[in-house]
N, C-alpha and C. Protein backbone atom coordinates (compact mmCIF):
# COMPACT_ATOMS: atom_id res chain seq x y z
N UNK A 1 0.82 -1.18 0.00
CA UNK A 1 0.00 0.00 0.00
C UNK A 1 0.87 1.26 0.00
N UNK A 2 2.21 1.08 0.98
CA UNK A 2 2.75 2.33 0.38
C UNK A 2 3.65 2.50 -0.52
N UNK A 3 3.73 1.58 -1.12
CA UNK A 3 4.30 1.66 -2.33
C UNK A 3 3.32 2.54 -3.09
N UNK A 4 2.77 2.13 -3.52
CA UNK A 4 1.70 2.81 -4.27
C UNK A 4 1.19 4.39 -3.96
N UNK A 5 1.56 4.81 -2.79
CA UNK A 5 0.98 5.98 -2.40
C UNK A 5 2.35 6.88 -2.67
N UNK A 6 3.40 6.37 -2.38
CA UNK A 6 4.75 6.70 -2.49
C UNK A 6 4.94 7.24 -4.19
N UNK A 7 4.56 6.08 -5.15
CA UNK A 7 4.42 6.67 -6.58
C UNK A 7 3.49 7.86 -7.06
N UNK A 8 2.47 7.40 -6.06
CA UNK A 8 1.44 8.60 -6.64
C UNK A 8 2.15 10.21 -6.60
N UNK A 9 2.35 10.32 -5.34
CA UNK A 9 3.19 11.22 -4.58
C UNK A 9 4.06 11.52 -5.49
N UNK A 10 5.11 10.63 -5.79
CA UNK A 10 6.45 10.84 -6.62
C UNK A 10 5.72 11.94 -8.35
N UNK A 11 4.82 11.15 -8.68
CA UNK A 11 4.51 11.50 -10.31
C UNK A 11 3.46 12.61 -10.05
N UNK A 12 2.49 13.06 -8.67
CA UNK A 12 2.10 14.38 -9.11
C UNK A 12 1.92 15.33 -7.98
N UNK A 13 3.37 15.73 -7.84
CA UNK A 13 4.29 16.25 -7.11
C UNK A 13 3.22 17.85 -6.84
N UNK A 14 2.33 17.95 -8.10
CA UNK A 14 1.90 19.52 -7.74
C UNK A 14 0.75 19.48 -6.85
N UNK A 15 0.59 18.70 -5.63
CA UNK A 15 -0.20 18.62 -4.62
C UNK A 15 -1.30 18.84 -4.94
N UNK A 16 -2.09 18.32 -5.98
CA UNK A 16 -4.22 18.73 -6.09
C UNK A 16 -4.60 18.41 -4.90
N UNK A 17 -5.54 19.04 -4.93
CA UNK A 17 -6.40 18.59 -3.89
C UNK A 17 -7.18 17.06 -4.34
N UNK A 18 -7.26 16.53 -5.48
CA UNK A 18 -6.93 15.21 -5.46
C UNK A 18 -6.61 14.17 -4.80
N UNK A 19 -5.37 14.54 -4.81
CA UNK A 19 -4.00 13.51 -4.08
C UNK A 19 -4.75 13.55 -2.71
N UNK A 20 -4.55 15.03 -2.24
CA UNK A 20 -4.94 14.75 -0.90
C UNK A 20 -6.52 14.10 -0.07
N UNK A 21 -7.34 14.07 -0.91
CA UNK A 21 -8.24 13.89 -0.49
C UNK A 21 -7.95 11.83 -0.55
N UNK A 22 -7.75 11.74 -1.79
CA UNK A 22 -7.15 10.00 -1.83
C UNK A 22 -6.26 9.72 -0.80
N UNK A 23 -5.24 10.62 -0.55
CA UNK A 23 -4.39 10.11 0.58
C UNK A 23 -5.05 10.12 1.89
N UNK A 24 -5.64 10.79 2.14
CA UNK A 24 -6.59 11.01 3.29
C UNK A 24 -8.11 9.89 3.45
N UNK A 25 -8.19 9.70 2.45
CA UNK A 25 -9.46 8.19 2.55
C UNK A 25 -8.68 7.31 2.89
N UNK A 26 -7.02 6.94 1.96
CA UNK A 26 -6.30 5.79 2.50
C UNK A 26 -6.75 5.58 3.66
N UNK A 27 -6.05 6.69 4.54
CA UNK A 27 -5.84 6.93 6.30
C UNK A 27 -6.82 6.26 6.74
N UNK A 28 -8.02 6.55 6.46
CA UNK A 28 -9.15 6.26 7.31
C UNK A 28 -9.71 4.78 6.82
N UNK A 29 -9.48 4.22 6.02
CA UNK A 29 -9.66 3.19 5.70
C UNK A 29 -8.45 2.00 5.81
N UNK A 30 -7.29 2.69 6.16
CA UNK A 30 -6.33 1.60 6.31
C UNK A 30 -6.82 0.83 8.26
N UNK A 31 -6.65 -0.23 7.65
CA UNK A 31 -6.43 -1.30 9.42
C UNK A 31 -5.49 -1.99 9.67
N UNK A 32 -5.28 -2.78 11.05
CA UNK A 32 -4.03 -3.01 11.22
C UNK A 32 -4.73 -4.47 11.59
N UNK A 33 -5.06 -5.47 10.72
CA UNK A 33 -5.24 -7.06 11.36
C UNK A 33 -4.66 -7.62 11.85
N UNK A 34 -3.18 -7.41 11.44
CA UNK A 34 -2.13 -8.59 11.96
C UNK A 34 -1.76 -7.76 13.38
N UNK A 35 -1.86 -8.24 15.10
CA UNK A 35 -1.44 -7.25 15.82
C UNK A 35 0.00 -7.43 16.02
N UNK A 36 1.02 -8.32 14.93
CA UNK A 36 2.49 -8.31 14.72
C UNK A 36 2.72 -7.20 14.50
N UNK A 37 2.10 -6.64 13.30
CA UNK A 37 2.51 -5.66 12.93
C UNK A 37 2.01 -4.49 12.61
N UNK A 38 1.75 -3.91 14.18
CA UNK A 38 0.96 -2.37 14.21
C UNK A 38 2.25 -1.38 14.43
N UNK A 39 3.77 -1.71 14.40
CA UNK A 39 4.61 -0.51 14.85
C UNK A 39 4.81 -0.16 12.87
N UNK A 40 4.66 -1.38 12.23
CA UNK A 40 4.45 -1.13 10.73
C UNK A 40 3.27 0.19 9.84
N UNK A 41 2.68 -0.41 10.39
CA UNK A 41 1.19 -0.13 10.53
C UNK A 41 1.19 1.71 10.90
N UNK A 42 1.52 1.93 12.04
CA UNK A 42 1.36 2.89 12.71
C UNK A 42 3.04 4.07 11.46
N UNK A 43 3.69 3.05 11.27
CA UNK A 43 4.83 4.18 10.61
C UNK A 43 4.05 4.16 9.12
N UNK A 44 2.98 3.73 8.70
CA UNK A 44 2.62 4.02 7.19
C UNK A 44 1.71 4.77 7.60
N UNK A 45 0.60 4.91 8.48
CA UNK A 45 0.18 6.50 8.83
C UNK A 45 0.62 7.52 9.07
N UNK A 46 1.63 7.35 9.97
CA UNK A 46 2.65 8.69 10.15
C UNK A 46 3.60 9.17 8.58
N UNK A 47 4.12 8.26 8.02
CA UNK A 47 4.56 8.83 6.61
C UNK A 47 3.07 9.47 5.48
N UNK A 48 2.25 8.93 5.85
CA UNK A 48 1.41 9.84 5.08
C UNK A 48 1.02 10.79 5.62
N UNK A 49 0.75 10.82 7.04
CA UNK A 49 0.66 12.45 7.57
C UNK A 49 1.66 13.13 7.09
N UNK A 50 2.98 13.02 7.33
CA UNK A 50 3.87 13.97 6.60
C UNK A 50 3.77 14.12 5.53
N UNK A 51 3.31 13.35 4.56
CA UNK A 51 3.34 13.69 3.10
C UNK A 51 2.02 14.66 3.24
N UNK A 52 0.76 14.28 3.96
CA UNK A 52 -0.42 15.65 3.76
C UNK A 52 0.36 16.65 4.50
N UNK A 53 1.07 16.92 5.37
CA UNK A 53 2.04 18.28 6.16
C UNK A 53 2.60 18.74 5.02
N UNK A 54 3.08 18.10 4.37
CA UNK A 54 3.89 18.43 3.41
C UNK A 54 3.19 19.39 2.03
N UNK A 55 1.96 18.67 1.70
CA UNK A 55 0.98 19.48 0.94
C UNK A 55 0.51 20.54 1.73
N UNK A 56 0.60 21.04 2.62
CA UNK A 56 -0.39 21.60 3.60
C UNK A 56 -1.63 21.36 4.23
N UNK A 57 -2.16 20.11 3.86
CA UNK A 57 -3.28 19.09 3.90
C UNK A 57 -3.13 18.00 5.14
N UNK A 58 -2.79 18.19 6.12
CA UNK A 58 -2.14 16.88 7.05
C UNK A 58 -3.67 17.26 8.48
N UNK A 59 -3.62 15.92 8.57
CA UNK A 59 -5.11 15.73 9.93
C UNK A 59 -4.65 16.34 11.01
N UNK A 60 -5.83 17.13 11.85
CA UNK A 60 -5.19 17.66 12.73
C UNK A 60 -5.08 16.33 13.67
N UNK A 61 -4.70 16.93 14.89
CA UNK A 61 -4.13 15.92 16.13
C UNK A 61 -5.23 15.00 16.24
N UNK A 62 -6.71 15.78 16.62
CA UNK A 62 -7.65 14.94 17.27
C UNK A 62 -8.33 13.34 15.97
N UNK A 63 -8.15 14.23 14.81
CA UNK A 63 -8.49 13.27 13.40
C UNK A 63 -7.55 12.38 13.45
N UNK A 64 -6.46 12.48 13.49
CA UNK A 64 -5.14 11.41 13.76
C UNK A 64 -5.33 10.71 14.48
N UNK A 65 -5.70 11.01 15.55
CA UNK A 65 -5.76 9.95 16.52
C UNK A 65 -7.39 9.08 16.41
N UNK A 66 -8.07 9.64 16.17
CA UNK A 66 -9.27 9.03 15.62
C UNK A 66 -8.93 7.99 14.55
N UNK A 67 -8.10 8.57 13.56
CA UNK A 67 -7.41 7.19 12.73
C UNK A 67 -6.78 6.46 13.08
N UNK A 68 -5.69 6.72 13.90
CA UNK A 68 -4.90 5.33 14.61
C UNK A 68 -5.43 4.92 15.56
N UNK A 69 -6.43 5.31 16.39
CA UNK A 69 -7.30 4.28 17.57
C UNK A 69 -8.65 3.13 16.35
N UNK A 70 -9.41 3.78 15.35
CA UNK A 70 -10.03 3.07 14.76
C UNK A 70 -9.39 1.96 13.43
N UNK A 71 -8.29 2.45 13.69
CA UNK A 71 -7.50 1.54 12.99
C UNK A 71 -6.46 0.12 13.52
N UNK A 72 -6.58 0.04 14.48
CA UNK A 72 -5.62 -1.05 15.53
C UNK A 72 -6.49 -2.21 15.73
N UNK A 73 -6.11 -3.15 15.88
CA UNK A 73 -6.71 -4.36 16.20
C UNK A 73 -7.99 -4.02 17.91
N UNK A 74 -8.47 -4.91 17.80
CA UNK A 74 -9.48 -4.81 19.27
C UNK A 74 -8.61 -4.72 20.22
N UNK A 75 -7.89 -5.66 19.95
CA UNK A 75 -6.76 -6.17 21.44
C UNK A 75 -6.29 -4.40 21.86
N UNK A 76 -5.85 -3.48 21.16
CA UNK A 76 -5.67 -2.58 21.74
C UNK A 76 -6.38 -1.75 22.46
């Protein structure tokens, strides 16, 4: 998955509001099933927040965390 977000990024570098709105559904739709690997998990949300910081488009604190708590396995 971040491969793919990584290219998008790479080839249209002039930040639409596009990109960001796709990068931003990712977020909220990405989950973390395997609970091996939520420190994985948790660094492919944080690299796409920086990439929306980076557009000027990045979730504030409370939306962030709304994505990484609805995104973690139950066990958490």
């Amino acid at each position: 998955m971040k491969e793919v977000w990584d290219t998008v990024c790479a080839k249209y570098e002039n930040k639409s509001l596009t990109i960001k709105v796709a990068l931003k559904h990712c977020m909220y739709e990405m989950k973390c099933e395997d609970k091996t690997q939520v420190q994985t998990h948790l660094e492919s949300l944080s690299r796409m927040q920086e990439q929306l910081d980076g557009m000027g488009g990045g979730l504030t604190d409370t939306d962030l965390i709304t994505v990484i708590l609805g995104s973690l396995p139950k066990l958490y």
